[in-house]
PDB file of N, CA and C in Angstrom:
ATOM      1  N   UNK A   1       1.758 -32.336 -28.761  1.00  0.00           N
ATOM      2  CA  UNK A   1       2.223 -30.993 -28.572  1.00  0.00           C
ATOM      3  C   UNK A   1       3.133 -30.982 -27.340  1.00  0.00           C
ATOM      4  N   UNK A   2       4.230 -30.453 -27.833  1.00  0.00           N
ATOM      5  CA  UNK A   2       5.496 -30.351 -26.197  1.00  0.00           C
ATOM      6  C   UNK A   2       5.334 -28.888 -25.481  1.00  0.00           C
ATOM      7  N   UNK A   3       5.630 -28.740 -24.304  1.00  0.00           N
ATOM      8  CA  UNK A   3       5.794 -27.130 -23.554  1.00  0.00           C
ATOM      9  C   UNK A   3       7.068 -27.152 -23.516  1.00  0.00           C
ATOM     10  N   UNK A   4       8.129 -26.377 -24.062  1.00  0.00           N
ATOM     11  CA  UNK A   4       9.009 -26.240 -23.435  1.00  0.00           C
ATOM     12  C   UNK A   4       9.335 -25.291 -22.677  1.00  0.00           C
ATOM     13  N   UNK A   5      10.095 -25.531 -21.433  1.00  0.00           N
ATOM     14  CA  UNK A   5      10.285 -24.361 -20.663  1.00  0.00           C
ATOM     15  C   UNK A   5      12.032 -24.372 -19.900  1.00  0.00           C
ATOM     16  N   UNK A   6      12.096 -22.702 -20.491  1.00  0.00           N
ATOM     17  CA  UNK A   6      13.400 -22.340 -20.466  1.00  0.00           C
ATOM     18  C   UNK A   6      13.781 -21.487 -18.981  1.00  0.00           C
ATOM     19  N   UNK A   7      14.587 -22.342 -18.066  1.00  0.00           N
ATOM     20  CA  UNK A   7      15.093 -21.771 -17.279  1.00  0.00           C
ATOM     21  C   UNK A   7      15.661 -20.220 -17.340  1.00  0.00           C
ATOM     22  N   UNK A   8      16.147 -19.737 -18.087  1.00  0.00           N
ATOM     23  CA  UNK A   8      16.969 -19.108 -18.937  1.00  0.00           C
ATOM     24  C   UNK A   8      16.059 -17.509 -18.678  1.00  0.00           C
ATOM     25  N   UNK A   9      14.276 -17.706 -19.093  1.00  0.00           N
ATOM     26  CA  UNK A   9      14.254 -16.634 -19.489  1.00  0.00           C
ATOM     27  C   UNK A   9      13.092 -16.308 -18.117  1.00  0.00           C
ATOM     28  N   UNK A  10      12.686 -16.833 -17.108  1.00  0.00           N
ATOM     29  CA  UNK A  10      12.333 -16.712 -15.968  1.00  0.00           C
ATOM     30  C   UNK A  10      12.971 -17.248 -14.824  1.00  0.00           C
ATOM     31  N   UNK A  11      13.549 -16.607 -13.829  1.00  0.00           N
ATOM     32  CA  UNK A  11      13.675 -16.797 -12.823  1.00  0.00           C
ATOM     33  C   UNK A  11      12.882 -17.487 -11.544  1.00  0.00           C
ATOM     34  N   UNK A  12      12.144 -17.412 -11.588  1.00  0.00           N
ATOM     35  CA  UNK A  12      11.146 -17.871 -10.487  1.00  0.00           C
ATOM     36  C   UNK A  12      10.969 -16.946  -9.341  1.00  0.00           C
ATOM     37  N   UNK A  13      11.261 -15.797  -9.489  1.00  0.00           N
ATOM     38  CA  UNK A  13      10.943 -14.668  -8.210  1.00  0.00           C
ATOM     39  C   UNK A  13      10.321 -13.492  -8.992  1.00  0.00           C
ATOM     40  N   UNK A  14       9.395 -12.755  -8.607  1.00  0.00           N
ATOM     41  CA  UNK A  14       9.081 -11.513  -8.873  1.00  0.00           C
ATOM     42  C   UNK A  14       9.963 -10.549  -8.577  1.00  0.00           C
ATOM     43  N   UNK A  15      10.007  -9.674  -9.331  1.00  0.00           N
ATOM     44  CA  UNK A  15      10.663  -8.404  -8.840  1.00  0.00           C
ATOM     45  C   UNK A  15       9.553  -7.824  -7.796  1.00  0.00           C
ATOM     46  N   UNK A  16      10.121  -7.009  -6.828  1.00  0.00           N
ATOM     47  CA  UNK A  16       9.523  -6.314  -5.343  1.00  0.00           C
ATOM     48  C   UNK A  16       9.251  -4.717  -5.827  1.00  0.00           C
ATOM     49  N   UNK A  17       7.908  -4.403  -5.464  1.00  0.00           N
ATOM     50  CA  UNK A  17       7.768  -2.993  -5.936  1.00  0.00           C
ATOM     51  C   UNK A  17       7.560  -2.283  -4.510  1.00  0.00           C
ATOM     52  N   UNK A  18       8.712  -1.736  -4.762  1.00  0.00           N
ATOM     53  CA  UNK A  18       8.498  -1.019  -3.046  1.00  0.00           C
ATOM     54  C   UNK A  18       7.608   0.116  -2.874  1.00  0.00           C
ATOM     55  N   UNK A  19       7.211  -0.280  -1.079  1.00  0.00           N
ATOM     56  CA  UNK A  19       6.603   0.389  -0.806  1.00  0.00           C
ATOM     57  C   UNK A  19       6.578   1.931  -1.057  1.00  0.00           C
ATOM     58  N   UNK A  20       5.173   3.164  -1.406  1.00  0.00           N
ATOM     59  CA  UNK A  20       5.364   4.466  -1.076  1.00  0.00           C
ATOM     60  C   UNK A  20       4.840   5.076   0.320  1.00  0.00           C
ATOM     61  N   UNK A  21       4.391   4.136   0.904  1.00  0.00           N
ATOM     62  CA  UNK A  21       3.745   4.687   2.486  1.00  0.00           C
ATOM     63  C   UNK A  21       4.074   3.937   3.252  1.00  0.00           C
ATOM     64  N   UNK A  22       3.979   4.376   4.895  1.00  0.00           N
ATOM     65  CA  UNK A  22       4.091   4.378   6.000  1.00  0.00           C
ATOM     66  C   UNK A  22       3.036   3.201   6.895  1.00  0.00           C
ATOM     67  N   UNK A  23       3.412   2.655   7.169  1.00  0.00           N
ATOM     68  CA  UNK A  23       2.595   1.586   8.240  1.00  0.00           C
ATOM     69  C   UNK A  23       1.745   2.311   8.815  1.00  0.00           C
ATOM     70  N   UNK A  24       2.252   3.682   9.643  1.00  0.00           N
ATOM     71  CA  UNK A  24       1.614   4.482  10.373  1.00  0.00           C
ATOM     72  C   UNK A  24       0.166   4.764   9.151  1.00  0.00           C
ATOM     73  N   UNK A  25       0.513   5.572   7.926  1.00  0.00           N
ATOM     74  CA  UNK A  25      -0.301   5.913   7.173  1.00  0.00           C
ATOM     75  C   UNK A  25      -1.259   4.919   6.417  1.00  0.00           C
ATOM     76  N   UNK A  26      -0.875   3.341   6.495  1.00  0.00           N
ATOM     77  CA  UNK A  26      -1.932   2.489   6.080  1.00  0.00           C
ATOM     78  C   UNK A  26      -2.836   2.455   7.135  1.00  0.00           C
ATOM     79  N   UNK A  27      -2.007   1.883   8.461  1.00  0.00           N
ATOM     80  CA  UNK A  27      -3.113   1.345  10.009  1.00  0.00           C
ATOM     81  C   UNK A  27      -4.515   2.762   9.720  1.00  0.00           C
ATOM     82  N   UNK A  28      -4.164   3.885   9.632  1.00  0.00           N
ATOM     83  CA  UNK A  28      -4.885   5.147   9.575  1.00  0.00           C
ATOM     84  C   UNK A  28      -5.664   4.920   9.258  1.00  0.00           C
ATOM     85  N   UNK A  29      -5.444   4.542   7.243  1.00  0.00           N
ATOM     86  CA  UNK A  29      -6.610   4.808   6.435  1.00  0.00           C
ATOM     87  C   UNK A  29      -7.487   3.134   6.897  1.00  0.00           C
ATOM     88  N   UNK A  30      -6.982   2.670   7.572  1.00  0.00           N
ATOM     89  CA  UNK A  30      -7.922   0.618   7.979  1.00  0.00           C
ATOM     90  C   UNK A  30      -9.107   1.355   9.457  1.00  0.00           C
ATOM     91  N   UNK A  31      -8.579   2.413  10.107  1.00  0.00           N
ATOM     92  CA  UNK A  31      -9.286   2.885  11.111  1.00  0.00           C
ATOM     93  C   UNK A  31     -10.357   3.586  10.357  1.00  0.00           C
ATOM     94  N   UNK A  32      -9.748   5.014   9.768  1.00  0.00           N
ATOM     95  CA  UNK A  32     -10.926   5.478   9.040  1.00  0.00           C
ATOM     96  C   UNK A  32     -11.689   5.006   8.273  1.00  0.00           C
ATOM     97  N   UNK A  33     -11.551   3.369   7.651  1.00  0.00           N
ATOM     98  CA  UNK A  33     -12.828   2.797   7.176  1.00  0.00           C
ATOM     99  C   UNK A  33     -13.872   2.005   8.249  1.00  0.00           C
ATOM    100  N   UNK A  34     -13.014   2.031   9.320  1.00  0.00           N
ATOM    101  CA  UNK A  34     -13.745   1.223   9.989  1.00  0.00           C
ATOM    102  C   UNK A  34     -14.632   1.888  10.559  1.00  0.00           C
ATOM    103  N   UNK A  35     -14.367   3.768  10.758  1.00  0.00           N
ATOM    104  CA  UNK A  35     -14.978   4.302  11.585  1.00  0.00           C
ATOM    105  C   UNK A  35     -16.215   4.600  10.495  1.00  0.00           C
ATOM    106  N   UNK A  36     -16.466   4.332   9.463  1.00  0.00           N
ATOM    107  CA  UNK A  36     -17.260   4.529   8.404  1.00  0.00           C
ATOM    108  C   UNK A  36     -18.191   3.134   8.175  1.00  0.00           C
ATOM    109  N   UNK A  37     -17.253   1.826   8.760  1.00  0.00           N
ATOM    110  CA  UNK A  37     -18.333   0.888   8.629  1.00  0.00           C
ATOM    111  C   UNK A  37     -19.237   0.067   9.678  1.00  0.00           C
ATOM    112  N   UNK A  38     -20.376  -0.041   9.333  1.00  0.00           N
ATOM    113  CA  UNK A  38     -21.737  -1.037  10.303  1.00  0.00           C
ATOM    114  C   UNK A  38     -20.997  -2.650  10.096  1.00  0.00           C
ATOM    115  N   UNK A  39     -21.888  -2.980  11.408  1.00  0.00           N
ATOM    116  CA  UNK A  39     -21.853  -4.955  10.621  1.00  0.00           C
ATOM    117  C   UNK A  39     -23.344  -4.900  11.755  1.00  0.00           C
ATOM    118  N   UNK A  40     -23.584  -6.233  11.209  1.00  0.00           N
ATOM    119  CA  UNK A  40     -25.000  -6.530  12.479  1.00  0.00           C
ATOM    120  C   UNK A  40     -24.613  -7.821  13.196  1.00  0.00           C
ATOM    121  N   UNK A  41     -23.800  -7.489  14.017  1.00  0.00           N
ATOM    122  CA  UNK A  41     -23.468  -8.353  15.409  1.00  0.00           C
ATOM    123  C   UNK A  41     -22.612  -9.555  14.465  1.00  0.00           C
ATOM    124  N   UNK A  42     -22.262 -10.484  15.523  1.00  0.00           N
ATOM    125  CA  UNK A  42     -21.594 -11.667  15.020  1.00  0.00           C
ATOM    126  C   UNK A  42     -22.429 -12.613  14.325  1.00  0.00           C
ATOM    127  N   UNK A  43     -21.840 -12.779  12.938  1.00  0.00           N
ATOM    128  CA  UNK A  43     -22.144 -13.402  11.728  1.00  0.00           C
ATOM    129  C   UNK A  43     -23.020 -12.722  11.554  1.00  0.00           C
ATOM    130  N   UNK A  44     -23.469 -11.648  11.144  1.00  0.00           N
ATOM    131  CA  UNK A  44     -24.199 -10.604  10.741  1.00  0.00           C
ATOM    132  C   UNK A  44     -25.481 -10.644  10.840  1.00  0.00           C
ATOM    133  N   UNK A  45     -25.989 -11.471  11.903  1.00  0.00           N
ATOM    134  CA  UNK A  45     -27.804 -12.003  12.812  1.00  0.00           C
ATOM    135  C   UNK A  45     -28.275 -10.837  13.749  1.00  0.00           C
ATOM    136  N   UNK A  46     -27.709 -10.098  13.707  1.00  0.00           N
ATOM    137  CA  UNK A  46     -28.704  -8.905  14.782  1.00  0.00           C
ATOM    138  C   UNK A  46     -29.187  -7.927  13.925  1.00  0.00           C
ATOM    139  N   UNK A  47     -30.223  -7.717  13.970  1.00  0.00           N
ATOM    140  CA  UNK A  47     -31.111  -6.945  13.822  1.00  0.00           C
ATOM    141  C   UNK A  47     -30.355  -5.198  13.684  1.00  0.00           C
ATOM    142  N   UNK A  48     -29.937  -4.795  14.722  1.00  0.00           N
ATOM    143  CA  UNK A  48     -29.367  -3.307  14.890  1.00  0.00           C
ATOM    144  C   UNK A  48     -27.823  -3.815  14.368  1.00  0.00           C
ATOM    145  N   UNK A  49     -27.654  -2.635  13.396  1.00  0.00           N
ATOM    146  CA  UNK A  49     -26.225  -1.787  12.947  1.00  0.00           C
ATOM    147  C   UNK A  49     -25.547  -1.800  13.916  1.00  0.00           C
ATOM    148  N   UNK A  50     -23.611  -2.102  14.200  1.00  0.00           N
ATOM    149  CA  UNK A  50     -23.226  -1.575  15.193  1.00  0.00           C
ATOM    150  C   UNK A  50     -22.036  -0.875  14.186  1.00  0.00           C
ATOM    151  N   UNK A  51     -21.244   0.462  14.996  1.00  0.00           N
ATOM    152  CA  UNK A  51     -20.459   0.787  14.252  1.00  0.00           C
ATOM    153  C   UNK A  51     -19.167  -0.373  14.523  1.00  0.00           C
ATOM    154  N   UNK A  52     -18.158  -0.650  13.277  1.00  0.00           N
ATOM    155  CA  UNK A  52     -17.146  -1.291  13.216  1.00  0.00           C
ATOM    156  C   UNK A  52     -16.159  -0.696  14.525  1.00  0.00           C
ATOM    157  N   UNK A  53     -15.753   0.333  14.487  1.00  0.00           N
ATOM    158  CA  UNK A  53     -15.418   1.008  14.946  1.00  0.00           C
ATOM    159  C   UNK A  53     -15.165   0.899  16.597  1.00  0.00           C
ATOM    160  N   UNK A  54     -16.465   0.873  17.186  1.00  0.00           N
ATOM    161  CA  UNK A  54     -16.419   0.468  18.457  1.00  0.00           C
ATOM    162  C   UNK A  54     -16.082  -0.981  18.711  1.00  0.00           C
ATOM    163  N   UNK A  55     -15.577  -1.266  17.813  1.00  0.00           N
ATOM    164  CA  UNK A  55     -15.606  -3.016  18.155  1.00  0.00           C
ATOM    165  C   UNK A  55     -13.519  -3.344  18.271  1.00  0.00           C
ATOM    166  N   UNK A  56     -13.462  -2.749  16.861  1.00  0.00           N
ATOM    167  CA  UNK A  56     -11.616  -2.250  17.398  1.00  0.00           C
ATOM    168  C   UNK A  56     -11.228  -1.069  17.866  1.00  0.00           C
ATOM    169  N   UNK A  57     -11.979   0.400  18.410  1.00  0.00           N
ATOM    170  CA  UNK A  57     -11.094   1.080  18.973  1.00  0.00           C
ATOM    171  C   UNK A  57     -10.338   0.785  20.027  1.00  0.00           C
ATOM    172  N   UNK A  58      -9.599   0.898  19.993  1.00  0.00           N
ATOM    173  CA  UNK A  58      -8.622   0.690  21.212  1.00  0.00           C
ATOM    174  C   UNK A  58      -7.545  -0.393  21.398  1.00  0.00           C
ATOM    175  N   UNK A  59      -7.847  -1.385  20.154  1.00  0.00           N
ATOM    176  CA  UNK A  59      -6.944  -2.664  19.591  1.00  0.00           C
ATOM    177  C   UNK A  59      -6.137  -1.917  19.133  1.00  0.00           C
ATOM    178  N   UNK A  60      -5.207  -3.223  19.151  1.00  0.00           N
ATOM    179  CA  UNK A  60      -3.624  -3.172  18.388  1.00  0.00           C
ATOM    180  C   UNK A  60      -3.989  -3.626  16.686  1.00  0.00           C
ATOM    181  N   UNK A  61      -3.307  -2.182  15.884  1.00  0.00           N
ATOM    182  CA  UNK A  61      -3.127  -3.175  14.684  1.00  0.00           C
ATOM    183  C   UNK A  61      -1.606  -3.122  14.149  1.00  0.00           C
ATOM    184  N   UNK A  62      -1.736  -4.291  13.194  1.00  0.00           N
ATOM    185  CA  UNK A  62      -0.188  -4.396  12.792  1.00  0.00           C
ATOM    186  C   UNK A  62      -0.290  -4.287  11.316  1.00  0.00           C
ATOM    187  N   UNK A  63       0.513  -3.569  10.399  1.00  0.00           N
ATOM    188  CA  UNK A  63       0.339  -3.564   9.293  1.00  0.00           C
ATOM    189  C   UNK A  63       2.055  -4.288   8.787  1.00  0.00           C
ATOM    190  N   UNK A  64       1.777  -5.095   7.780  1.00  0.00           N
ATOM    191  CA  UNK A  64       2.962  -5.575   6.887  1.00  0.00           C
ATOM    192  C   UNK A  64       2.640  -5.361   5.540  1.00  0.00           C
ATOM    193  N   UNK A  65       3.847  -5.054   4.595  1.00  0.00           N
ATOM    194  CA  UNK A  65       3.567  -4.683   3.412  1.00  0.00           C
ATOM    195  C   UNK A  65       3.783  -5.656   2.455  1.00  0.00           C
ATOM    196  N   UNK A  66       3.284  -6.501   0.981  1.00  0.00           N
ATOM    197  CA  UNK A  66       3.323  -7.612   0.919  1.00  0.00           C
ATOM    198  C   UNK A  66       4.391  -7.736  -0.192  1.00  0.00           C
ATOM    199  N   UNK A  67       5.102  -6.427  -0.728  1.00  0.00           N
ATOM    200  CA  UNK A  67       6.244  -7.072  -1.533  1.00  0.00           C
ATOM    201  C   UNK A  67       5.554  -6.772  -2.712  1.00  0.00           C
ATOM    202  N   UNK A  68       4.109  -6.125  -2.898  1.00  0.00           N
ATOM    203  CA  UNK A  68       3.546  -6.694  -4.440  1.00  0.00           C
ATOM    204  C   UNK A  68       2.678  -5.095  -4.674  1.00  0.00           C
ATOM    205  N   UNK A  69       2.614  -3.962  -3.781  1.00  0.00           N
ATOM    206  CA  UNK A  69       1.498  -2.897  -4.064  1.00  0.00           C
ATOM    207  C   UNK A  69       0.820  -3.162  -3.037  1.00  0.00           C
ATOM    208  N   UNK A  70       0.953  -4.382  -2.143  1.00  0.00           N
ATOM    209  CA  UNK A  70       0.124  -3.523  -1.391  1.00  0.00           C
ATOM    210  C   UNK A  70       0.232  -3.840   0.214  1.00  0.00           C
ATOM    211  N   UNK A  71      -0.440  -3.580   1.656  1.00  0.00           N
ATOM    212  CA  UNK A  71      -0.495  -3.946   2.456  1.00  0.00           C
ATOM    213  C   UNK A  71      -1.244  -4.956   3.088  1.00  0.00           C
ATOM    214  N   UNK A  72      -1.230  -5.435   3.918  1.00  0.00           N
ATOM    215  CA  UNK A  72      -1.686  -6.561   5.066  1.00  0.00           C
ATOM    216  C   UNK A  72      -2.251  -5.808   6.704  1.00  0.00           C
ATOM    217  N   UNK A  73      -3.404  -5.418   6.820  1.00  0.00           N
ATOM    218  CA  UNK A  73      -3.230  -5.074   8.364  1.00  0.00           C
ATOM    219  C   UNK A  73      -4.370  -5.798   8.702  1.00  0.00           C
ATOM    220  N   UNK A  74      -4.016  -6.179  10.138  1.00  0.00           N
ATOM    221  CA  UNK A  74      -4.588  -7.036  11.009  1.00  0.00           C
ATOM    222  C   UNK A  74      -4.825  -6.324  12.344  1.00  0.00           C
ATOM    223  N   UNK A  75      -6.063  -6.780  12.722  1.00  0.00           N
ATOM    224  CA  UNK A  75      -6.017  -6.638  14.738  1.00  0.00           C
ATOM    225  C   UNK A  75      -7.356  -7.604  14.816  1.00  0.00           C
ATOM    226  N   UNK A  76      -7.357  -8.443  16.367  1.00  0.00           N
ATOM    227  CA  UNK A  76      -7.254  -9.012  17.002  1.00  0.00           C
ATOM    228  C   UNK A  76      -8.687  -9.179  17.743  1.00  0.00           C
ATOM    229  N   UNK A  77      -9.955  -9.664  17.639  1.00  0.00           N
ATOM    230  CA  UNK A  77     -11.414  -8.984  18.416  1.00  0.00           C
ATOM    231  C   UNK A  77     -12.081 -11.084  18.357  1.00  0.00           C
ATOM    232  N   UNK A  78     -12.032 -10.736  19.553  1.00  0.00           N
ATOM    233  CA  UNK A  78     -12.809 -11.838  20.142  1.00  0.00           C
ATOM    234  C   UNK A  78     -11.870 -13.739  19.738  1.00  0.00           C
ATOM    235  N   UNK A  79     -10.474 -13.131  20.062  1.00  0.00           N
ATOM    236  CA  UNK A  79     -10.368 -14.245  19.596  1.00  0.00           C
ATOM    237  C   UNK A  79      -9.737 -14.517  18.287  1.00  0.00           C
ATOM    238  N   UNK A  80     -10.547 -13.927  17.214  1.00  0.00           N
ATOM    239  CA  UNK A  80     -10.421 -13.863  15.904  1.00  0.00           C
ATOM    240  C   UNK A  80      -9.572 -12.905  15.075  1.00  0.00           C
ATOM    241  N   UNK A  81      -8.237 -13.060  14.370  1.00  0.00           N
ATOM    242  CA  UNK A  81      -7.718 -12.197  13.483  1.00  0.00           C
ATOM    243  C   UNK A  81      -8.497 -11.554  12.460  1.00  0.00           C
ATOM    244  N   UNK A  82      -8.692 -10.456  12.100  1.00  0.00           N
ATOM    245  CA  UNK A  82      -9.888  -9.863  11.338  1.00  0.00           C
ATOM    246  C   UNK A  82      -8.623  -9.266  10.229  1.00  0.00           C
ATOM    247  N   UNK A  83      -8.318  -9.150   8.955  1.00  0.00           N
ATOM    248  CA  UNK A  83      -7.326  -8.379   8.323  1.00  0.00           C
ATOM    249  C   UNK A  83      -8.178  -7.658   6.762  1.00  0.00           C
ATOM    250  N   UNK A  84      -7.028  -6.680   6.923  1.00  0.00           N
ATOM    251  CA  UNK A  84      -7.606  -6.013   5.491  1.00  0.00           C
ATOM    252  C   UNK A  84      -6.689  -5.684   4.735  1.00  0.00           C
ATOM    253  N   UNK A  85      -6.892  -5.465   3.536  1.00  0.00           N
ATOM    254  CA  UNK A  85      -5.841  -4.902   2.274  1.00  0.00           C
ATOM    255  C   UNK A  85      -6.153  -3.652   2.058  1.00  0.00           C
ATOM    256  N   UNK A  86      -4.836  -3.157   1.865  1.00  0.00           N
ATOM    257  CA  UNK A  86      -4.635  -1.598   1.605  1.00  0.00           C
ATOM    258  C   UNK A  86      -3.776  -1.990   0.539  1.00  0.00           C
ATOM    259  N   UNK A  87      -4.162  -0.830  -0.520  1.00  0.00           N
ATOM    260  CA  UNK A  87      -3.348  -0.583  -1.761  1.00  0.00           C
ATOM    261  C   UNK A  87      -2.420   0.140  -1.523  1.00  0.00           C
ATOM    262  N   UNK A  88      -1.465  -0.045  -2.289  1.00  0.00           N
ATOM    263  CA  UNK A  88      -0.379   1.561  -1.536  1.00  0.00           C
ATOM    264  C   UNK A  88      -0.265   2.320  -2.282  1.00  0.00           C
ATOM    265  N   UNK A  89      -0.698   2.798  -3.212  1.00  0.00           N
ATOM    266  CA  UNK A  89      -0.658   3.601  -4.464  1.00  0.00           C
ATOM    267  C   UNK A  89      -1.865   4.613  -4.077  1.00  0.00           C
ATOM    268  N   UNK A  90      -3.540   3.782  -3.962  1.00  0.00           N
ATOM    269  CA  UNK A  90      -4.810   4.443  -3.965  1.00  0.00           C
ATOM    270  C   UNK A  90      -5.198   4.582  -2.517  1.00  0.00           C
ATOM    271  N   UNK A  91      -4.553   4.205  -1.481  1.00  0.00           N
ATOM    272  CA  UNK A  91      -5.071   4.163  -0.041  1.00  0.00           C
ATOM    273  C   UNK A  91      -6.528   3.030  -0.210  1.00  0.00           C
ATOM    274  N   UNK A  92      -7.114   2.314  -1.300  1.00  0.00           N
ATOM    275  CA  UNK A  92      -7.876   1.862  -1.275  1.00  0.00           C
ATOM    276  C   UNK A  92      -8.388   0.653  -0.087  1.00  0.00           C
ATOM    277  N   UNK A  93      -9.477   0.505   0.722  1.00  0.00           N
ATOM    278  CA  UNK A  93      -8.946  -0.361   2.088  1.00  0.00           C
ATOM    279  C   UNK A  93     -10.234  -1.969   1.689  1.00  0.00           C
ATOM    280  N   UNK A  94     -10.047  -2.890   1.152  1.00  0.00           N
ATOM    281  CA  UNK A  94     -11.128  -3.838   0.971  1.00  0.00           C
ATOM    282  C   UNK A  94     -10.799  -4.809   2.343  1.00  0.00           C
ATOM    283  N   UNK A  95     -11.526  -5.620   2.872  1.00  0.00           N
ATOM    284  CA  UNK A  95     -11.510  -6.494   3.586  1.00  0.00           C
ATOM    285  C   UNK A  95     -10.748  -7.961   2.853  1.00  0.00           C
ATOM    286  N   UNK A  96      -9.939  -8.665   3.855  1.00  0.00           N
ATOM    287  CA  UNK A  96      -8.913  -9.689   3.162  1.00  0.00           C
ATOM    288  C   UNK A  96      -9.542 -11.058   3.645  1.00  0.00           C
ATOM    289  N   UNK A  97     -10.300 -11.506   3.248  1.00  0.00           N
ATOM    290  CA  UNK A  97     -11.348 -12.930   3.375  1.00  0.00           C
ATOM    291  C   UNK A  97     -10.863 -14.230   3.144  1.00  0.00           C
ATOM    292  N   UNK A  98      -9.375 -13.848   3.138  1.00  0.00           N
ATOM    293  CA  UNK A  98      -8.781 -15.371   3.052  1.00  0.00           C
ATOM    294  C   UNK A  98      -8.955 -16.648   4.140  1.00  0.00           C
ATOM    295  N   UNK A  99      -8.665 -15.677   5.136  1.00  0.00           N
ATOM    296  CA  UNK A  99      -9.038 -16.385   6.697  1.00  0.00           C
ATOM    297  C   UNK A  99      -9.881 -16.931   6.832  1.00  0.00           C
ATOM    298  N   UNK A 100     -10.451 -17.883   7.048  1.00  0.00           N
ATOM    299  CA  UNK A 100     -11.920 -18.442   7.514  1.00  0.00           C
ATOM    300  C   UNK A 100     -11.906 -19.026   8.596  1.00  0.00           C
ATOM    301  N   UNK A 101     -12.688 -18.573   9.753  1.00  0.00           N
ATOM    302  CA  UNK A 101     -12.127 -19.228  11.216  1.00  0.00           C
ATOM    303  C   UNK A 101     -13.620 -20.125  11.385  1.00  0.00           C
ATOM    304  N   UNK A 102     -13.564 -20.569  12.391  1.00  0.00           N
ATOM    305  CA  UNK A 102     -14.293 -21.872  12.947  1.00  0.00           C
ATOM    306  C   UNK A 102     -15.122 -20.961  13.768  1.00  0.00           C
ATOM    307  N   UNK A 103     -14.913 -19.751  14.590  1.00  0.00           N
ATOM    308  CA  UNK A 103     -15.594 -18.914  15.580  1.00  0.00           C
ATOM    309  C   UNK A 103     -16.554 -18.100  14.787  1.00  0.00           C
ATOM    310  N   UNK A 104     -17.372 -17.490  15.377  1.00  0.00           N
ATOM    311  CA  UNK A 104     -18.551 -16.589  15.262  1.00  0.00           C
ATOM    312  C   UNK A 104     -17.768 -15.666  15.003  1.00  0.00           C
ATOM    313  N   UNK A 105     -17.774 -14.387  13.640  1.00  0.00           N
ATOM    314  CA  UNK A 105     -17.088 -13.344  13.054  1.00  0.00           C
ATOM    315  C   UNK A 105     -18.198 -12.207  13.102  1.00  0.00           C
ATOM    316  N   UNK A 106     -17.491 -11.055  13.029  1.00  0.00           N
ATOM    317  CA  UNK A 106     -18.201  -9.977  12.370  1.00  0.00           C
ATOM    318  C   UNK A 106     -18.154  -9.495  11.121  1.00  0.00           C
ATOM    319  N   UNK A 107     -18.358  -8.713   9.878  1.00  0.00           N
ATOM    320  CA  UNK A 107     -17.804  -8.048   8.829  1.00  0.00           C
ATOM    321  C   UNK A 107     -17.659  -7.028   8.976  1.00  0.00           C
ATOM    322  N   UNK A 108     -16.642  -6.872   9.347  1.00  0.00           N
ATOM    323  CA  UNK A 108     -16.136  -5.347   9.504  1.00  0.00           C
ATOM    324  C   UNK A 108     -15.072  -5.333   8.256  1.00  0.00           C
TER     325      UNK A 108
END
C-alpha cells in the first residue's frame, strides 16, 4: 500500500484565528480563578488549604495569545513559571501542565 502526498493540497501552516479579547481581559479572568482557588502548600503536602491567590497577588503576569483560540498566561512564584490557558471565545481558565520543573510546585 503507497501514501501519497500532495504538496498541492496542504500547505504546511494553519490558518490564524484571531484573537476576540484583550490581554488585559484574559490576565483578569487567570486572577479571578485564582482568587477562587486552594492548593495545600508546595507539592500539595500540607495539611491546611491556602488560597492561590495570596501566593500571586501582587506578581507580574504576562499573557500571549497562541494563534489557535486561545491564550498563554504566566507569572513567576518561587522561582517557578506557573502558566494557564484561557480560551478566548468561553473565558474558560484550565491550568497549562506542560512545564514540569525540577523545584517544589504548587497547583494553583
Amino acid at each position: 500500500m503507497a501514501i501519497i502526498f500532495s504538496p498541492s493540497r496542504y500547505s504546511g501552516e494553519n490558518e490564524a484565528i484571531p484573537a476576540t479579547r484583550t490581554s488585559v481581559e484574559v490576565i483578569a479572568e487567570v486572577q479571578t480563578y485564582l482568587q477562587t482557588s486552594v492548593h495545600h502548600g508546595l507539592d500539595d503536602l500540607d495539611d491546611q488549604e491556602s488560597s492561590c491567590w495570596t501566593v500571586f497577588q501582587g506578581e507580574e503576569f504576562k499573557a500571549e495569545y497562541l494563534n489557535a483560540g486561545s491564550w498563554q498566561i504566566h507569572a513567576w512564584y518561587n522561582r517557578v513559571r506557573y502558566f494557564w490557558r484561557v480560551d478566548d471565545v468561553t473565558l474558560d481558565v484550565t491550568k497549562d501542565l506542560w512545564l514540569k520543573s525540577p523545584n517544589s510546585t504548587i497547583s494553583c
